[in-house]
Protein backbone atom coordinates (compact mmCIF):
# COMPACT_ATOMS: atom_id res chain seq x y z
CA UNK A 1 5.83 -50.75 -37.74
CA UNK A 2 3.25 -47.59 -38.48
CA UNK A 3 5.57 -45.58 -40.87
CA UNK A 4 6.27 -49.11 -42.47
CA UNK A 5 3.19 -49.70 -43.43
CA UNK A 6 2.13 -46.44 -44.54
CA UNK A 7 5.57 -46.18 -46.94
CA UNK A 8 4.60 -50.12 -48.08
CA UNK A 9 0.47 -48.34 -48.76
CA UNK A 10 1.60 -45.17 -49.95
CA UNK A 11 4.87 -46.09 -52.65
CA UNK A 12 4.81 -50.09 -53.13
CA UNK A 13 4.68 -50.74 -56.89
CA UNK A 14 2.49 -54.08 -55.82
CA UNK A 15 -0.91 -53.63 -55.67
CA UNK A 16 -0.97 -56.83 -53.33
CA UNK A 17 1.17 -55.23 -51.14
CA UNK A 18 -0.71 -51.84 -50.87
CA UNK A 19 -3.77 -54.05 -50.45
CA UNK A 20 -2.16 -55.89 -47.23
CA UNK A 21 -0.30 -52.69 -45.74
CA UNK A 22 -3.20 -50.78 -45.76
CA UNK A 23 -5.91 -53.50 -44.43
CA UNK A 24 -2.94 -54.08 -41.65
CA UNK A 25 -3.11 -50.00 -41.13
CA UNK A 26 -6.92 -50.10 -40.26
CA UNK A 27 -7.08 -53.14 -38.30
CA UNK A 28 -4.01 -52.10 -35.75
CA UNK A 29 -4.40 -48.44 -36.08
CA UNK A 30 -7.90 -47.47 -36.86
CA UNK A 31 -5.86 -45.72 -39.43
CA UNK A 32 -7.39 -45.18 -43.27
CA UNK A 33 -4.78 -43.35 -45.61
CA UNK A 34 -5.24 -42.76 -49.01
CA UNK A 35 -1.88 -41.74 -50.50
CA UNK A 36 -3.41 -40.43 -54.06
CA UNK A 37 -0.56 -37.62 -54.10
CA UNK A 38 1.40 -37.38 -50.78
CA UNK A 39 5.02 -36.49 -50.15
CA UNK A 40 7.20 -38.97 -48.66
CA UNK A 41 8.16 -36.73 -45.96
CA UNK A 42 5.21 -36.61 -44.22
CA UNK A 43 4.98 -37.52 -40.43
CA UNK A 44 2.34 -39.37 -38.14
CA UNK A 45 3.33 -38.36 -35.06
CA UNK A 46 2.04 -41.17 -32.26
CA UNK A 47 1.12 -43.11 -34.92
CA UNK A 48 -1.82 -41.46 -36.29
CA UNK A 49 -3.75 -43.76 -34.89
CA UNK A 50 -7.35 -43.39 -36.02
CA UNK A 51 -7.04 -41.15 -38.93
CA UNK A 52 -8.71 -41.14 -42.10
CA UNK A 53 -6.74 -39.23 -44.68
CA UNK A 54 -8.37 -38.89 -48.23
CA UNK A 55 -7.02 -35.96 -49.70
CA UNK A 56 -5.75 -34.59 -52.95
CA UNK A 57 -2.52 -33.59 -52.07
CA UNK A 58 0.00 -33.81 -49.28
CA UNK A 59 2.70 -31.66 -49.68
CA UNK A 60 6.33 -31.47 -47.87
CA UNK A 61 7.18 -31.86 -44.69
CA UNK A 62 3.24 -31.94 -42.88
CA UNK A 63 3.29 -32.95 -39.32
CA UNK A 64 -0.36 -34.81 -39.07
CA UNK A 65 -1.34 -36.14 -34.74
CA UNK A 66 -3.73 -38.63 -34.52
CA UNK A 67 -7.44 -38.97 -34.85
CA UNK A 68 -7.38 -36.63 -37.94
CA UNK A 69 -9.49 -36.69 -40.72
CA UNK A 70 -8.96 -35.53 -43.97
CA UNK A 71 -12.07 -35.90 -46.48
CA UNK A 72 -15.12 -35.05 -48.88
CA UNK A 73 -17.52 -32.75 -47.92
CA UNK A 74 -19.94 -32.97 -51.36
CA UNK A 75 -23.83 -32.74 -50.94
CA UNK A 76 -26.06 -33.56 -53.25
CA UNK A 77 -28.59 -31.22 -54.52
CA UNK A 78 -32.31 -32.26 -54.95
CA UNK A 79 -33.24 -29.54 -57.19
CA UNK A 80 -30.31 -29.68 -60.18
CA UNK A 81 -29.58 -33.40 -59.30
CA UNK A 82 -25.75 -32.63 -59.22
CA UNK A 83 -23.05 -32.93 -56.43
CA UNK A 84 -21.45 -30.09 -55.03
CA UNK A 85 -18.66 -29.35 -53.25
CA UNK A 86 -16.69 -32.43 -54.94
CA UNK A 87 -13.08 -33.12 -53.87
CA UNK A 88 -10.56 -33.08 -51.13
CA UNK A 89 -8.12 -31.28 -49.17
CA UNK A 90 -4.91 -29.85 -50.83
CA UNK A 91 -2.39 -29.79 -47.55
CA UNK A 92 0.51 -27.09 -48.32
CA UNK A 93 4.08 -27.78 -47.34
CA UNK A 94 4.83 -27.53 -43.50
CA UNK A 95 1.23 -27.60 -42.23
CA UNK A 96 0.76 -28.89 -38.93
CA UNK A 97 -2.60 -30.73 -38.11
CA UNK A 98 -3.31 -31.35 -34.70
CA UNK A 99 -5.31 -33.80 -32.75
CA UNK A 100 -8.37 -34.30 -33.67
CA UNK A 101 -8.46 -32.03 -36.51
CA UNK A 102 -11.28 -31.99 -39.43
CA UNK A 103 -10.08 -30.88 -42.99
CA UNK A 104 -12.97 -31.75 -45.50
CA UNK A 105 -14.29 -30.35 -48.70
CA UNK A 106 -12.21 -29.41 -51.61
CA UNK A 107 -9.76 -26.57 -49.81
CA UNK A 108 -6.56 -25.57 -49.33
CA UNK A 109 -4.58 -25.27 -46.56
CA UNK A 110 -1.73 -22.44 -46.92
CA UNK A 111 1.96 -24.04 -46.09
CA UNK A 112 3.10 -23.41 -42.87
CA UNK A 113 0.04 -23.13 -41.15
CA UNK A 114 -1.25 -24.95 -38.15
CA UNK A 115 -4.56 -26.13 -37.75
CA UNK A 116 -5.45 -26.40 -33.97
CA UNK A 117 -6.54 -29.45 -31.81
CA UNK A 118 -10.50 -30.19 -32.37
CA UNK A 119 -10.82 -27.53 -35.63
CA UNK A 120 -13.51 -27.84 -38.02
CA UNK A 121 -12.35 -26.71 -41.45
CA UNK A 122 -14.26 -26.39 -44.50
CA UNK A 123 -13.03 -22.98 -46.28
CA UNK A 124 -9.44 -22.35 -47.44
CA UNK A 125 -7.08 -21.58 -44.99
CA UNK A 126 -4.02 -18.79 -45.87
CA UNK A 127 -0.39 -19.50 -45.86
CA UNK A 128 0.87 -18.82 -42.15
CA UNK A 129 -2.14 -18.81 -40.48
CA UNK A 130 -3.43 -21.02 -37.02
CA UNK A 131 -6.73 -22.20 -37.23
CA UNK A 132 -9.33 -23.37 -34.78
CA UNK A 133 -12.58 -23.53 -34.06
CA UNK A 134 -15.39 -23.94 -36.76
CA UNK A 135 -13.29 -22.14 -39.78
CA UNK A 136 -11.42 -19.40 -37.32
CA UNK A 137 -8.07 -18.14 -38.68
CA UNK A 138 -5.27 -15.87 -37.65
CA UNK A 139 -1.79 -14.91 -38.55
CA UNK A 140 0.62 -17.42 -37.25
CA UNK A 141 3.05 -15.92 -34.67
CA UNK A 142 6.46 -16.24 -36.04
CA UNK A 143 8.62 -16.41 -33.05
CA UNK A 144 6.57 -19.73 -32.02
CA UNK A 145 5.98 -22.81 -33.48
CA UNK A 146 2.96 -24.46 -32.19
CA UNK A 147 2.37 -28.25 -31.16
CA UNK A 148 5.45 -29.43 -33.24
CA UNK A 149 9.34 -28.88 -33.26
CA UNK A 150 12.53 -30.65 -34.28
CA UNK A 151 13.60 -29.74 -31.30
CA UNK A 152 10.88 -31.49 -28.84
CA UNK A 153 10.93 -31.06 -25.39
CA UNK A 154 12.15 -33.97 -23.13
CA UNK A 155 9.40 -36.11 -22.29
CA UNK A 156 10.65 -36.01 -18.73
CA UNK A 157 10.18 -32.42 -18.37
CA UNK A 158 6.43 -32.64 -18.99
CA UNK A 159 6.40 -35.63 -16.44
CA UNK A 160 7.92 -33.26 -13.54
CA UNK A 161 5.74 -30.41 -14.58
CA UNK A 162 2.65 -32.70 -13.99
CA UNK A 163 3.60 -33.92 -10.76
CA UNK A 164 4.47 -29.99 -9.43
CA UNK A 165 1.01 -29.32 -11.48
CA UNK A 166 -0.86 -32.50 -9.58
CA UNK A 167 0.58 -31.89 -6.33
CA UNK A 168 -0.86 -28.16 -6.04
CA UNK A 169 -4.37 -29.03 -7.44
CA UNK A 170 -3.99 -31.68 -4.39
CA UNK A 171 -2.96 -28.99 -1.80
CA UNK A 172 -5.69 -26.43 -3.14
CA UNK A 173 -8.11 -28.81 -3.03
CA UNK A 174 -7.34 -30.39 0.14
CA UNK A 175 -6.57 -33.81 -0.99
CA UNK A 176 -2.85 -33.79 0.66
């Protein structure tokens, strides 16, 4: 029902219809998306539940997890009476943006980068790059890709791997 919505508040000719699919977005996803210019190849994985996307540009084939934001960063100043800092995000083709993420001010994010679980970003990021932190960057490692592949691993796999993970934490600690 997500991507529904979001192709219904992102490419429906009916403003009516925008109106409803995204008030339906926020109230069972948390989810705010403002689809000013955004490819229709972009994914929400798990929903991106609780995202608020206001940016100036998605491009291609961006992978965005939940609880993103994407956003303004402007200030006003006192002394010339003028904002600063005015506009949004410009996502590049084949970004990944992981949970949790914070994209604001008016950047850009270089395609085929990854921006890490938690980061804080407020100055343009280069093209194949992973950032985290509080506007940390390196070069992305091309023999991995991070978070995010076509090819995802078995959700059973990580279920096993927890239990062998859960049952040594219980030996070490005693709790057998």
């Amino acid at each position: 029902m997500f991507n529904t919505l979001v192709k219904i508040n992102c490419d429906s000719k009916s403003s009516f219809l925008r109106q409803i699919a995204g008030n339906l977005l926020e109230k069972l996803y948390c989810c705010e998306i403002n689809c000013a210019e955004i490819d229709k190849s972009v994914l929400f994985a798990h929903h991106g539940r609780g995202c608020t996307i206001v940016a100036s540009k998605i491009c291609e084939n961006v992978v965005i997890f939940q609880n993103v934001s994407i956003g303004a960063n402007l200030k006003y100043n006192k002394i010339t009476n003028e904002w600063e800092n005015v506009g949004n995000p410009i996502i590049a083709r084949n970004v990944i943006i992981a949970d949790g993420a914070k994209i604001l001010g008016p950047i850009a994010i270089g395609e085929n980068s990854i921006i890490g679980a938690g980061s804080i970003i407020t100055k343009n990021i280069p093209a194949n790059s992973v950032a985290y932190g509080v506007n940390q960057f390196k070069p992305k490692d091309k023999n991995y890709d991070f978070i995010f592949n076509k090819n995802m691993i078995n959700p059973q796999k990580i279920i096993e791997t927890n239990k062998k993970l859960v049952a040594e934490f219980n030996k070490q600690n005693n709790l057998v």
